[in-house]
PDB file of N, CA and C in Angstrom:
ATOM      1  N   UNK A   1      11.012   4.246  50.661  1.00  0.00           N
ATOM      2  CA  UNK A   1      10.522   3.591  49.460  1.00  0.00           C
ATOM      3  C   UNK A   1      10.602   2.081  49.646  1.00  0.00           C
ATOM      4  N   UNK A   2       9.690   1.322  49.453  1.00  0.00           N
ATOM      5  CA  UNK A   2       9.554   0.274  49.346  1.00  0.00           C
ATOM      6  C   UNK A   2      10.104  -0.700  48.437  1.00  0.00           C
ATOM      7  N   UNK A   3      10.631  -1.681  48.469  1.00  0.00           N
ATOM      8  CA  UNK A   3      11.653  -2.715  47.541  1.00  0.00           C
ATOM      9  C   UNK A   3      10.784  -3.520  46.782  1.00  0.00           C
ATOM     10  N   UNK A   4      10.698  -3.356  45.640  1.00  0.00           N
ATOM     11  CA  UNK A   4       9.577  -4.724  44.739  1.00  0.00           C
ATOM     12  C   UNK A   4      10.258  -5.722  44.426  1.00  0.00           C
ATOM     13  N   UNK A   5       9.621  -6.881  44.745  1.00  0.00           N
ATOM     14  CA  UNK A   5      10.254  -8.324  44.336  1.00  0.00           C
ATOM     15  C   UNK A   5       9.050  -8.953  43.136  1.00  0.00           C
ATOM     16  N   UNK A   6       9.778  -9.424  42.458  1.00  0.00           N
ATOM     17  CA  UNK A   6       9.112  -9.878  41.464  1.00  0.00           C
ATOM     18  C   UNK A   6       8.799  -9.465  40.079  1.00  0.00           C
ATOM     19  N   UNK A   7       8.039  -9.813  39.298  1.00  0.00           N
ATOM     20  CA  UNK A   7       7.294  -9.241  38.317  1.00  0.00           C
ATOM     21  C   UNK A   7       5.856  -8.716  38.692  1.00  0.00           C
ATOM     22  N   UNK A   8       5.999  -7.229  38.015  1.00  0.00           N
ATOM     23  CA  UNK A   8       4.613  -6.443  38.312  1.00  0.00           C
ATOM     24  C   UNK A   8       4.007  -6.121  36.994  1.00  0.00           C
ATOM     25  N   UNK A   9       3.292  -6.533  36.423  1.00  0.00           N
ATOM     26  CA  UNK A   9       2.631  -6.168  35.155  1.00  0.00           C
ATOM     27  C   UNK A   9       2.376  -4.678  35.106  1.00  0.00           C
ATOM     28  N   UNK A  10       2.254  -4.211  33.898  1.00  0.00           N
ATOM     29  CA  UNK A  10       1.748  -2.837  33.434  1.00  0.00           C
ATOM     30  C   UNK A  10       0.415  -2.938  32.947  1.00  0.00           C
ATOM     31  N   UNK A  11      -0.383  -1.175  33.493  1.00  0.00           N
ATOM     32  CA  UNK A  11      -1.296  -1.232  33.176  1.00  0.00           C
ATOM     33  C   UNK A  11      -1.326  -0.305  31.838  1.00  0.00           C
ATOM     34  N   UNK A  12      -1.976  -0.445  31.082  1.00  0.00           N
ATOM     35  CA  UNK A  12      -1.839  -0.162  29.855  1.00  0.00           C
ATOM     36  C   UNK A  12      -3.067   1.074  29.309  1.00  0.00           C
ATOM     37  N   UNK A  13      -3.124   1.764  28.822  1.00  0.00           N
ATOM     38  CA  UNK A  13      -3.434   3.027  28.094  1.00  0.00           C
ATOM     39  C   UNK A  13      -3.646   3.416  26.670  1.00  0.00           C
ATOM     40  N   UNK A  14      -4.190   3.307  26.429  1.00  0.00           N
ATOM     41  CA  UNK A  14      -4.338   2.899  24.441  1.00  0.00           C
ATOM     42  C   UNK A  14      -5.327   4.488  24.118  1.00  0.00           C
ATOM     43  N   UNK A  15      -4.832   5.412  23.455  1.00  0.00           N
ATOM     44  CA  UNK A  15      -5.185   6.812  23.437  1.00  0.00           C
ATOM     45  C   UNK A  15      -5.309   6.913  21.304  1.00  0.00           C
ATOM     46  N   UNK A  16      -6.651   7.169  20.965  1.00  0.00           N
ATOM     47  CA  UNK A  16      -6.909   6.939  19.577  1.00  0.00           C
ATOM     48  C   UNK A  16      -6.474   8.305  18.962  1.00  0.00           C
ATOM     49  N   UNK A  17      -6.272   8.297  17.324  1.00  0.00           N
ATOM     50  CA  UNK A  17      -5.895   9.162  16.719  1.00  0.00           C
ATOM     51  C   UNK A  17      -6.621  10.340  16.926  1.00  0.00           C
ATOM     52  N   UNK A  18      -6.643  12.261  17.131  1.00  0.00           N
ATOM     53  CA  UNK A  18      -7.247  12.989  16.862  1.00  0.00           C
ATOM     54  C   UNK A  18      -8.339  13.161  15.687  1.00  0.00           C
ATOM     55  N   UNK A  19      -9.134  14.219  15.591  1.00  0.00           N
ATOM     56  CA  UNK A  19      -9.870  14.387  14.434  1.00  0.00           C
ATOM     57  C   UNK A  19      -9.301  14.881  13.699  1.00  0.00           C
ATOM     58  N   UNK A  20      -8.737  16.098  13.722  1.00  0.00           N
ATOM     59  CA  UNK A  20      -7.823  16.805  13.136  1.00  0.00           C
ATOM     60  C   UNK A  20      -6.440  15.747  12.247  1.00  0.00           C
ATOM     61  N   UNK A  21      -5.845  14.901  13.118  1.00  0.00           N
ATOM     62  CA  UNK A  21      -5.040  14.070  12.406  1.00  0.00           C
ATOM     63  C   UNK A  21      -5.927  13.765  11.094  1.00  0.00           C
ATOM     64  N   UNK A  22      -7.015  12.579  11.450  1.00  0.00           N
ATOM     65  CA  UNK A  22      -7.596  11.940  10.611  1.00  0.00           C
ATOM     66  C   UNK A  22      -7.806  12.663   9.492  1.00  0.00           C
ATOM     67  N   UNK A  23      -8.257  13.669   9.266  1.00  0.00           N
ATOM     68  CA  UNK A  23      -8.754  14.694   8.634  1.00  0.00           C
ATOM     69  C   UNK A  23      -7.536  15.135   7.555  1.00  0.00           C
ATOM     70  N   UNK A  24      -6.636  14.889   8.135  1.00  0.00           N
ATOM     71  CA  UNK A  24      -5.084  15.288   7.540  1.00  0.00           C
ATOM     72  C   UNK A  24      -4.408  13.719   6.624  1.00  0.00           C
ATOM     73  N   UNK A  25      -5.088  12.666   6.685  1.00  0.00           N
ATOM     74  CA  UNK A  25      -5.201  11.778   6.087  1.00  0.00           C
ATOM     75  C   UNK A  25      -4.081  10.777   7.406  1.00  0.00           C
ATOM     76  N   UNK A  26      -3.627  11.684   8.294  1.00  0.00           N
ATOM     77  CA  UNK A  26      -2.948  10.203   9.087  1.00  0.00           C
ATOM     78  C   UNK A  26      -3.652   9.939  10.612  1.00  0.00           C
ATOM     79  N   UNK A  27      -3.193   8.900  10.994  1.00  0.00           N
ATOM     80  CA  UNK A  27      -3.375   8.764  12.501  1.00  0.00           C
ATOM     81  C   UNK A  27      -2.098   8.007  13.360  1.00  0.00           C
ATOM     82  N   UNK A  28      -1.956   8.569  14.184  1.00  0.00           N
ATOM     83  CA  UNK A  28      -0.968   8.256  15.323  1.00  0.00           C
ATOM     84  C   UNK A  28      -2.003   7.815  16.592  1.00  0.00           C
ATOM     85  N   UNK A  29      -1.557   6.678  17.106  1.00  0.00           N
ATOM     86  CA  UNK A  29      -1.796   6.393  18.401  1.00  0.00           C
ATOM     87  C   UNK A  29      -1.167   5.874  19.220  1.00  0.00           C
ATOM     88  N   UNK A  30      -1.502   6.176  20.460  1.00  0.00           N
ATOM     89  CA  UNK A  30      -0.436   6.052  21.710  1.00  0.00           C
ATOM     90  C   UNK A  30      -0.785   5.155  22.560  1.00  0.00           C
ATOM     91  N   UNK A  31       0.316   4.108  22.736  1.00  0.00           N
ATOM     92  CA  UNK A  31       0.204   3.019  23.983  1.00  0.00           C
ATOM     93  C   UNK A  31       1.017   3.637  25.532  1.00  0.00           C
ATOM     94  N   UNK A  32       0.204   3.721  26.453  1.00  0.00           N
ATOM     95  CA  UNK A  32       1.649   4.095  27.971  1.00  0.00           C
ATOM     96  C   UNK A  32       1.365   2.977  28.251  1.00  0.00           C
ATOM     97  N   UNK A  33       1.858   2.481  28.902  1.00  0.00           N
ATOM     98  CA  UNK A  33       2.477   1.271  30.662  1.00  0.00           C
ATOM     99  C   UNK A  33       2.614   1.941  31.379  1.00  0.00           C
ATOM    100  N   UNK A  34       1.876   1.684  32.372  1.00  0.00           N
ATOM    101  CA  UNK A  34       2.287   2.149  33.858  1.00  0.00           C
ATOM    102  C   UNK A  34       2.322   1.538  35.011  1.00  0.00           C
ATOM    103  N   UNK A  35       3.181   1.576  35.490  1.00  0.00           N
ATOM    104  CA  UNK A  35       3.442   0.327  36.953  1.00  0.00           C
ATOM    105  C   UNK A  35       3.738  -0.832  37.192  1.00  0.00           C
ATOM    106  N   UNK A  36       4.948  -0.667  35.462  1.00  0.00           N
ATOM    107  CA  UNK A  36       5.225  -2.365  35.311  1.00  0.00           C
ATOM    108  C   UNK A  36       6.935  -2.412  36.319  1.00  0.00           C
ATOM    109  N   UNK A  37       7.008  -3.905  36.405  1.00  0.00           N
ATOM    110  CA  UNK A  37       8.511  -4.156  36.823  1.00  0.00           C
ATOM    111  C   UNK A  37       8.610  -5.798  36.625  1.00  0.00           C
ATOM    112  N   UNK A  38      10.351  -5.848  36.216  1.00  0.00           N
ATOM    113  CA  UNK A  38      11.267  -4.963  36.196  1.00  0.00           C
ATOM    114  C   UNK A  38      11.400  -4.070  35.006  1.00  0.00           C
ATOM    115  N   UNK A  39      12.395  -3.877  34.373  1.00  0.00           N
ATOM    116  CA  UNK A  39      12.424  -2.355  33.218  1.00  0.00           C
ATOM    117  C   UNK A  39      12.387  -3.344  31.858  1.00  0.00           C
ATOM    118  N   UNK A  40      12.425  -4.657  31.775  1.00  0.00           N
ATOM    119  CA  UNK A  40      12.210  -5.126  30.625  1.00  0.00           C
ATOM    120  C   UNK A  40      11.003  -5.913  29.634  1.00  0.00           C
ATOM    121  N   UNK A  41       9.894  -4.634  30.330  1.00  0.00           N
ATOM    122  CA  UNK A  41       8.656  -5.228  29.884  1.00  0.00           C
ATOM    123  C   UNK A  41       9.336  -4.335  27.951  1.00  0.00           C
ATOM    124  N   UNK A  42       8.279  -5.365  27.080  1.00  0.00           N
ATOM    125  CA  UNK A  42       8.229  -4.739  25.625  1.00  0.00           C
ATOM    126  C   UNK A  42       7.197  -4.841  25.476  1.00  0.00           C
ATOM    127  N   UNK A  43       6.858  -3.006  24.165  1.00  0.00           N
ATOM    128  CA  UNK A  43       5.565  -3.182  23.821  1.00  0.00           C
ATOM    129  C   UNK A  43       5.587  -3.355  22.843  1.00  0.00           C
ATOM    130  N   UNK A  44       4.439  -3.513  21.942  1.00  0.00           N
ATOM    131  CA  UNK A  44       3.919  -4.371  20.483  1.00  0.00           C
ATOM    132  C   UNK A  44       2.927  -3.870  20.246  1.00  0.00           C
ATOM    133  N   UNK A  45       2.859  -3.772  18.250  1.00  0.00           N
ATOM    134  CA  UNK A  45       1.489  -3.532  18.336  1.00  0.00           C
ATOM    135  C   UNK A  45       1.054  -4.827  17.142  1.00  0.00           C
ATOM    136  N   UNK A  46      -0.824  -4.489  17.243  1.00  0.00           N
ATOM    137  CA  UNK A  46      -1.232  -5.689  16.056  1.00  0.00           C
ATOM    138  C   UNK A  46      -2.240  -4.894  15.643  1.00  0.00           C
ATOM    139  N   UNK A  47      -2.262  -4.601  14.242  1.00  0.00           N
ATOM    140  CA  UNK A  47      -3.320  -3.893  13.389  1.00  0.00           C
ATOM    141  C   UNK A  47      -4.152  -5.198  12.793  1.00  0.00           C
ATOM    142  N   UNK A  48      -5.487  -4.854  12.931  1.00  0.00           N
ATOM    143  CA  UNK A  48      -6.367  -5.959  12.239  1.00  0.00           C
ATOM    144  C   UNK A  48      -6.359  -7.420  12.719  1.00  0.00           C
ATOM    145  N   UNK A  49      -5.516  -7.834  13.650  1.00  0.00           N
ATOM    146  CA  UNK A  49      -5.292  -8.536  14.087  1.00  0.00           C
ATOM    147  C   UNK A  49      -3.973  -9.758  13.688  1.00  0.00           C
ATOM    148  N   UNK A  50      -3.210  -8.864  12.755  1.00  0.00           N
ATOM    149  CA  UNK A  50      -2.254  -8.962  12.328  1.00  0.00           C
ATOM    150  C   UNK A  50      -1.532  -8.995  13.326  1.00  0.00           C
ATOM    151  N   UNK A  51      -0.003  -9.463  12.980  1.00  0.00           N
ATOM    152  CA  UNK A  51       1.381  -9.395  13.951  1.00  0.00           C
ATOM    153  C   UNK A  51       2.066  -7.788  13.835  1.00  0.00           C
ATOM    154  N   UNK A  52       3.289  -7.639  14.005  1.00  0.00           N
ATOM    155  CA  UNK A  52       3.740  -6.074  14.447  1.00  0.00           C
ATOM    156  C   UNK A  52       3.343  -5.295  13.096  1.00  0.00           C
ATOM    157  N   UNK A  53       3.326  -3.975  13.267  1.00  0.00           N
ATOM    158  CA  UNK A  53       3.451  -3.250  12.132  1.00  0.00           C
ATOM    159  C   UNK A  53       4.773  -2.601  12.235  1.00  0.00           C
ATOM    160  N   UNK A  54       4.883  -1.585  11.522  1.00  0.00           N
ATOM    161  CA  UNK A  54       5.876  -0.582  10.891  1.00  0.00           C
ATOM    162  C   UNK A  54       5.392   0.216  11.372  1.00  0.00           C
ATOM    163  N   UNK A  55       6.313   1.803  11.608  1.00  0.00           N
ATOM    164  CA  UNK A  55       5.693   2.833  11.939  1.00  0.00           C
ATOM    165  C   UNK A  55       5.605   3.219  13.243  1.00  0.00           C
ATOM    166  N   UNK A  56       6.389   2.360  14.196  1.00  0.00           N
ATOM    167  CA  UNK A  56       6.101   2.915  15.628  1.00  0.00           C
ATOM    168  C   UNK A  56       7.177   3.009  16.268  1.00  0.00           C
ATOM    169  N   UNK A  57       6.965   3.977  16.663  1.00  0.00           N
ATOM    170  CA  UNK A  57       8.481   4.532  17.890  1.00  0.00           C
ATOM    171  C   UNK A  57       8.526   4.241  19.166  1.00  0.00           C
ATOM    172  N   UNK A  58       9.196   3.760  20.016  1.00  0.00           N
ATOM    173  CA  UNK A  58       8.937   3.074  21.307  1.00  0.00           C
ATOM    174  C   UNK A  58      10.015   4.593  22.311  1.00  0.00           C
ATOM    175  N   UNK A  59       9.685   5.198  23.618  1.00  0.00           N
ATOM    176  CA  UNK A  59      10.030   5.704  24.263  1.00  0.00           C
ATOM    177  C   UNK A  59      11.091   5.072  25.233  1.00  0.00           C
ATOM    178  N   UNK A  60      11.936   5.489  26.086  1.00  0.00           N
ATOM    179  CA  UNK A  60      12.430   4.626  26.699  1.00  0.00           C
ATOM    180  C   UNK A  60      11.596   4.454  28.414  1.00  0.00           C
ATOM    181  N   UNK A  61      12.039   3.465  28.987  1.00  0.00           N
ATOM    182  CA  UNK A  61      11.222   3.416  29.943  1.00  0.00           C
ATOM    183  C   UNK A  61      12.029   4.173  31.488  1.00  0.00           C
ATOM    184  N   UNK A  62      10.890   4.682  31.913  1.00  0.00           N
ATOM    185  CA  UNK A  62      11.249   5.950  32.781  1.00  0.00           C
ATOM    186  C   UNK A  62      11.077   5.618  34.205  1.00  0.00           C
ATOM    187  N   UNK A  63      12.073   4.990  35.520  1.00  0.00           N
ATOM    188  CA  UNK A  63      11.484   4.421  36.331  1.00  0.00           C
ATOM    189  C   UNK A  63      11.027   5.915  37.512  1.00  0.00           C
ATOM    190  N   UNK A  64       9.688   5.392  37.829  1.00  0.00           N
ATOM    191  CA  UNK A  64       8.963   6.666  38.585  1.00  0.00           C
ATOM    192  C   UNK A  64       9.451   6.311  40.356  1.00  0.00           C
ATOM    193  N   UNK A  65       8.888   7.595  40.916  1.00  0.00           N
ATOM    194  CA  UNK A  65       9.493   7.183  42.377  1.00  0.00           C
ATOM    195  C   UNK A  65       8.976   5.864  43.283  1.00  0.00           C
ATOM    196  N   UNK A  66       7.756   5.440  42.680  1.00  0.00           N
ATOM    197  CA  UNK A  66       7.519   4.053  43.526  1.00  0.00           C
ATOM    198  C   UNK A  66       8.601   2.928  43.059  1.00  0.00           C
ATOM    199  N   UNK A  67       9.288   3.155  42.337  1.00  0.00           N
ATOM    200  CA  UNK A  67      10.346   2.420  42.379  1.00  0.00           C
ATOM    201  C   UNK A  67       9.653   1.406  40.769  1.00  0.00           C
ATOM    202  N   UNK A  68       8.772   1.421  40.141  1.00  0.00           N
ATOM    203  CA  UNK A  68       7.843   1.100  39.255  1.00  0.00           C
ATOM    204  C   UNK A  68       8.119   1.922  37.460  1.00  0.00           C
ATOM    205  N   UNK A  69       7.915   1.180  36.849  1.00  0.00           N
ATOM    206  CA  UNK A  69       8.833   1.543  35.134  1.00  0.00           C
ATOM    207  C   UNK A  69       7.759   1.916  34.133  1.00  0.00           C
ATOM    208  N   UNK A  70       7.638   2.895  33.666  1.00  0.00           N
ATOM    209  CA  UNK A  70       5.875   3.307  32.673  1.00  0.00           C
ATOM    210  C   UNK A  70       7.093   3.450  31.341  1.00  0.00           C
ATOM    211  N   UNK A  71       6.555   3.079  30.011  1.00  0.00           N
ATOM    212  CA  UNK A  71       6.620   3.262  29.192  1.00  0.00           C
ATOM    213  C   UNK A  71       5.939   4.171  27.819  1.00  0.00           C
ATOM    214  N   UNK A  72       6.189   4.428  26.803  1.00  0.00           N
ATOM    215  CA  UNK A  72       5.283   4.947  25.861  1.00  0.00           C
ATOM    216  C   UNK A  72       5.555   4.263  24.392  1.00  0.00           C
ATOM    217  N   UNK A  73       4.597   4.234  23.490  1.00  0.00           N
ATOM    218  CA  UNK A  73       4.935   3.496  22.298  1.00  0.00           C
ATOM    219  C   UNK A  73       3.978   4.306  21.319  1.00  0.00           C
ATOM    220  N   UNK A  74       4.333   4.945  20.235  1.00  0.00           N
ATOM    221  CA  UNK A  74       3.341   5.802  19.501  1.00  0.00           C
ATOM    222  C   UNK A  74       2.775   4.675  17.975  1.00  0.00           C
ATOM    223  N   UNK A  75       2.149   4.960  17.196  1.00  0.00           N
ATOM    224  CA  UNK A  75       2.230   3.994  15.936  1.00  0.00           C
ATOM    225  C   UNK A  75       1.652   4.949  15.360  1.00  0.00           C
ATOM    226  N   UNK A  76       1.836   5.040  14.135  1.00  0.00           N
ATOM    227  CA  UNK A  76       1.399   5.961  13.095  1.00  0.00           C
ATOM    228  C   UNK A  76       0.901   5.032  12.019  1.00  0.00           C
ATOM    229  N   UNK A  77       0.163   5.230  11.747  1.00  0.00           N
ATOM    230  CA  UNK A  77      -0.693   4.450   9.991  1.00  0.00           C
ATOM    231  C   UNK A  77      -1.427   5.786   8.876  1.00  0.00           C
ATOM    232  N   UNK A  78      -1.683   5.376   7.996  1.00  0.00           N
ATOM    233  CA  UNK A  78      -3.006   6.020   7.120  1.00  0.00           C
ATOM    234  C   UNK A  78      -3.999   6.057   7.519  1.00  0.00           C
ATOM    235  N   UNK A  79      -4.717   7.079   7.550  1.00  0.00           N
ATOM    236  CA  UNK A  79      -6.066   7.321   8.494  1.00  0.00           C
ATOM    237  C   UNK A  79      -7.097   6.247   8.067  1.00  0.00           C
ATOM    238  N   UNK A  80      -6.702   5.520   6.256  1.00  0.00           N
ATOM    239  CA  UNK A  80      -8.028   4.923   5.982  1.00  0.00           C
ATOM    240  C   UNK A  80      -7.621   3.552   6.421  1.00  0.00           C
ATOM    241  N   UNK A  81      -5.891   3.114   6.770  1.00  0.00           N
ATOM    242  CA  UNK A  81      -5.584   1.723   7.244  1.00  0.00           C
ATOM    243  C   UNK A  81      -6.053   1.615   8.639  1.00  0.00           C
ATOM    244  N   UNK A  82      -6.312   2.473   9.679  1.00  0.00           N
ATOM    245  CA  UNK A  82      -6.678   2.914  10.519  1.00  0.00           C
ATOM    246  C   UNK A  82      -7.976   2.893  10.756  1.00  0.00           C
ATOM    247  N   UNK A  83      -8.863   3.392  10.013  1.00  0.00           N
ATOM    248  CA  UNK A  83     -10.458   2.941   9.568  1.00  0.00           C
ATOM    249  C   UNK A  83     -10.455   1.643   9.614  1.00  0.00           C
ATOM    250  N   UNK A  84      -9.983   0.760   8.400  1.00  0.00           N
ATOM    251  CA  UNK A  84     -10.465  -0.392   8.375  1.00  0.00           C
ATOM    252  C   UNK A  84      -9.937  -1.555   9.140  1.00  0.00           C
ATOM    253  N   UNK A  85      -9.255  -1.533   9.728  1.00  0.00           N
ATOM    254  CA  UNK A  85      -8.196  -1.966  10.707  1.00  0.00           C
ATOM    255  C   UNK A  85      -9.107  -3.382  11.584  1.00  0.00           C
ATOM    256  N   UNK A  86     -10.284  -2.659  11.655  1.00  0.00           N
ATOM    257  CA  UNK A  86     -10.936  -3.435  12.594  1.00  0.00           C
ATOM    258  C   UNK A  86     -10.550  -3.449  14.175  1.00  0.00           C
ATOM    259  N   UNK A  87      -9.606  -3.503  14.443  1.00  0.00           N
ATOM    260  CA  UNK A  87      -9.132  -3.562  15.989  1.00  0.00           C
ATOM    261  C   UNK A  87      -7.665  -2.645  15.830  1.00  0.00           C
ATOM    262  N   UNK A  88      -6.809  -2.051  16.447  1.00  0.00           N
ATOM    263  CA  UNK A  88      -5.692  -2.348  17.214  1.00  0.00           C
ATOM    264  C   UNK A  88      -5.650  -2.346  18.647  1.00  0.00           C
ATOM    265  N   UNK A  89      -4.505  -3.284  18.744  1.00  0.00           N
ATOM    266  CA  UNK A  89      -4.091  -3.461  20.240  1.00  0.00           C
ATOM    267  C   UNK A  89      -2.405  -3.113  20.544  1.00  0.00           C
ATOM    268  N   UNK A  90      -2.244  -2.796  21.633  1.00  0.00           N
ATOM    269  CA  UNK A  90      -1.086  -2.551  21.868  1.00  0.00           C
ATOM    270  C   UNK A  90      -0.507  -3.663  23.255  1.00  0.00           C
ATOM    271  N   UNK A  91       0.257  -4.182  22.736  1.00  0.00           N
ATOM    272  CA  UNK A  91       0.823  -5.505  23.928  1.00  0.00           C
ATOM    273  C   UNK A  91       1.827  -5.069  24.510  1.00  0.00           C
ATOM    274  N   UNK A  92       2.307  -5.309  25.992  1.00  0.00           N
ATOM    275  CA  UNK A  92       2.933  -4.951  26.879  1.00  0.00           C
ATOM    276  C   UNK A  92       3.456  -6.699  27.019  1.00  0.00           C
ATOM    277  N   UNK A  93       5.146  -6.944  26.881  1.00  0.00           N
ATOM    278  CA  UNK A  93       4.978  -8.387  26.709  1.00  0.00           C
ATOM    279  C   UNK A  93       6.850  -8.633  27.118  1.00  0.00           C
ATOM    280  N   UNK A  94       6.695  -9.753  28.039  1.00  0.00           N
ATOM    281  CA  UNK A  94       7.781 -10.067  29.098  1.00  0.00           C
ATOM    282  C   UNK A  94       8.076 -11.632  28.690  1.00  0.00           C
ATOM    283  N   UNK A  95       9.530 -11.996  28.722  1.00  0.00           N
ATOM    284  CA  UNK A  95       9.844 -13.057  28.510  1.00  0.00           C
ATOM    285  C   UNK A  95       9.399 -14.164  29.770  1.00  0.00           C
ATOM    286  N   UNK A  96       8.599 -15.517  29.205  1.00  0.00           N
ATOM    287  CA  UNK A  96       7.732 -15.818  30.411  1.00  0.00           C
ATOM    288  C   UNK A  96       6.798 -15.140  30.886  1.00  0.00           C
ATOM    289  N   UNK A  97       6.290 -14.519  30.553  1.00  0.00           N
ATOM    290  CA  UNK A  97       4.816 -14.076  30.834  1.00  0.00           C
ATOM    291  C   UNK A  97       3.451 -14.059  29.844  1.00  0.00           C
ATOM    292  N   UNK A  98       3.113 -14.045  30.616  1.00  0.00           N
ATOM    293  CA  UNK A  98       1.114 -13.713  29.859  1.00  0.00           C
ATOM    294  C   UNK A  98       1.201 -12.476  29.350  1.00  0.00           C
ATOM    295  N   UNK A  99       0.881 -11.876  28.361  1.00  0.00           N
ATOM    296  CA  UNK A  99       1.241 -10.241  27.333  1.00  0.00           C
ATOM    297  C   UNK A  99      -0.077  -9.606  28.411  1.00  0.00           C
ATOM    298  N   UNK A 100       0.290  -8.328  28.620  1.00  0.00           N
ATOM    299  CA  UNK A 100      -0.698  -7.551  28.552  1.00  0.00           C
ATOM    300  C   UNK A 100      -1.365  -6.774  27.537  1.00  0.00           C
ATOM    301  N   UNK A 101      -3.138  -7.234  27.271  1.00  0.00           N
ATOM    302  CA  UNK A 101      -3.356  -6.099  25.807  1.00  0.00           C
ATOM    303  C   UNK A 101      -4.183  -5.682  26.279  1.00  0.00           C
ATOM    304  N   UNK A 102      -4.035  -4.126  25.269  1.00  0.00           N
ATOM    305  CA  UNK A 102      -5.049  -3.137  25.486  1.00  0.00           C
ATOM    306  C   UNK A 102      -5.172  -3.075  23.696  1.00  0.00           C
ATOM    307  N   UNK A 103      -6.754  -3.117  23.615  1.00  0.00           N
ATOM    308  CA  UNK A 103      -7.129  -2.979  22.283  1.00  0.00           C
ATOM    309  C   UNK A 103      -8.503  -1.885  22.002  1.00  0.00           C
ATOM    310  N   UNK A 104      -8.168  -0.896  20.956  1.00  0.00           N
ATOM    311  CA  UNK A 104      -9.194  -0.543  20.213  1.00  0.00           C
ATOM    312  C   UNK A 104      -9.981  -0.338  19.196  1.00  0.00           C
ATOM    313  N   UNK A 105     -11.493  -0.407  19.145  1.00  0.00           N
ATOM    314  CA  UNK A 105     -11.913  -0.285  17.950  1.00  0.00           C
ATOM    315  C   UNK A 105     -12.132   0.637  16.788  1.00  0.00           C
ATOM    316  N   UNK A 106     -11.661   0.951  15.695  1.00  0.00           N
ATOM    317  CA  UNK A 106     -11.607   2.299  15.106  1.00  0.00           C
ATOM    318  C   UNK A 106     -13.045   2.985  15.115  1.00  0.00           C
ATOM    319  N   UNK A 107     -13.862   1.715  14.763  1.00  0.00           N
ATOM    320  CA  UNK A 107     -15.301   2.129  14.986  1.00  0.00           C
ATOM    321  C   UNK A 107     -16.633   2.704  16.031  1.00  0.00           C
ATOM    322  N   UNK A 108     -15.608   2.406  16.954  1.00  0.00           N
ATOM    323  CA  UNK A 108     -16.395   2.651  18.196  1.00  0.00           C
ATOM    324  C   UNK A 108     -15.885   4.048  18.675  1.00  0.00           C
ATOM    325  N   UNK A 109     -14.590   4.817  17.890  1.00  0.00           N
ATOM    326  CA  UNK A 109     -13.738   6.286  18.400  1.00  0.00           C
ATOM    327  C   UNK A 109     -14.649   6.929  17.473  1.00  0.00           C
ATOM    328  N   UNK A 110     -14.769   8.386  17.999  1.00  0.00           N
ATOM    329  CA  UNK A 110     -15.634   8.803  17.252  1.00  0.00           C
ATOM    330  C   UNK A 110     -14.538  10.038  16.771  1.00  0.00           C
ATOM    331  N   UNK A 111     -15.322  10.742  15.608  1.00  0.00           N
ATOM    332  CA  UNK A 111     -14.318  11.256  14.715  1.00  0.00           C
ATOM    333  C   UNK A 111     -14.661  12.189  15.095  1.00  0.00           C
TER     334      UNK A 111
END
């Protein structure tokens, strides 16, 4: 196995609410990281383009055999705050660094 020096950014994964959720009046969606280092990347989210919300559970981070740290971060909202939302993004974000975002549009997921 190979030794990593440095900081390695995560690549990020942004997975939209089901139909079935929506339908049920909520939505959950899921941020992963994968292939960040070292283990103290944090993720974030921004609804509407707002700062953090409420509602999200962060996983702990799991280092895989490349020697490399993936995370998970879920967020739950109201299916119709979720509708109108306009964007979310989910940030992957390191002290001294540039954030990594992954963002989606509610409008563009299809139901």
């Amino acid at each position: 196995m190979s030794t990593l020096v440095g900081v390695v950014q995560p690549t990020l994964s942004l997975l939209p609410p089901s139909r079935v959720q929506l339908e049920q009046g909520n939505a959950t969606l899921l941020c992963v990281a994968t292939g960040g280092f070292p283990s103290d990347w944090k993720l974030g989210w921004k609804v509407g383009g707002g700062g953090g919300s409420g509602g999200a559970s962060d996983g702990p981070g799991v280092l895989g055999k490349d020697g490399r740290y993936s995370w998970s971060s879920a967020l739950s909202l109201p299916a119709d705050r979720w509708r109108k939302a306009g964007s979310v993004s989910c940030e992957a974000s390191k002290n001294g660094r540039t954030p990594v975002t992954q963002s989606l549009d509610p409008g563009q997921c299809s139901e």
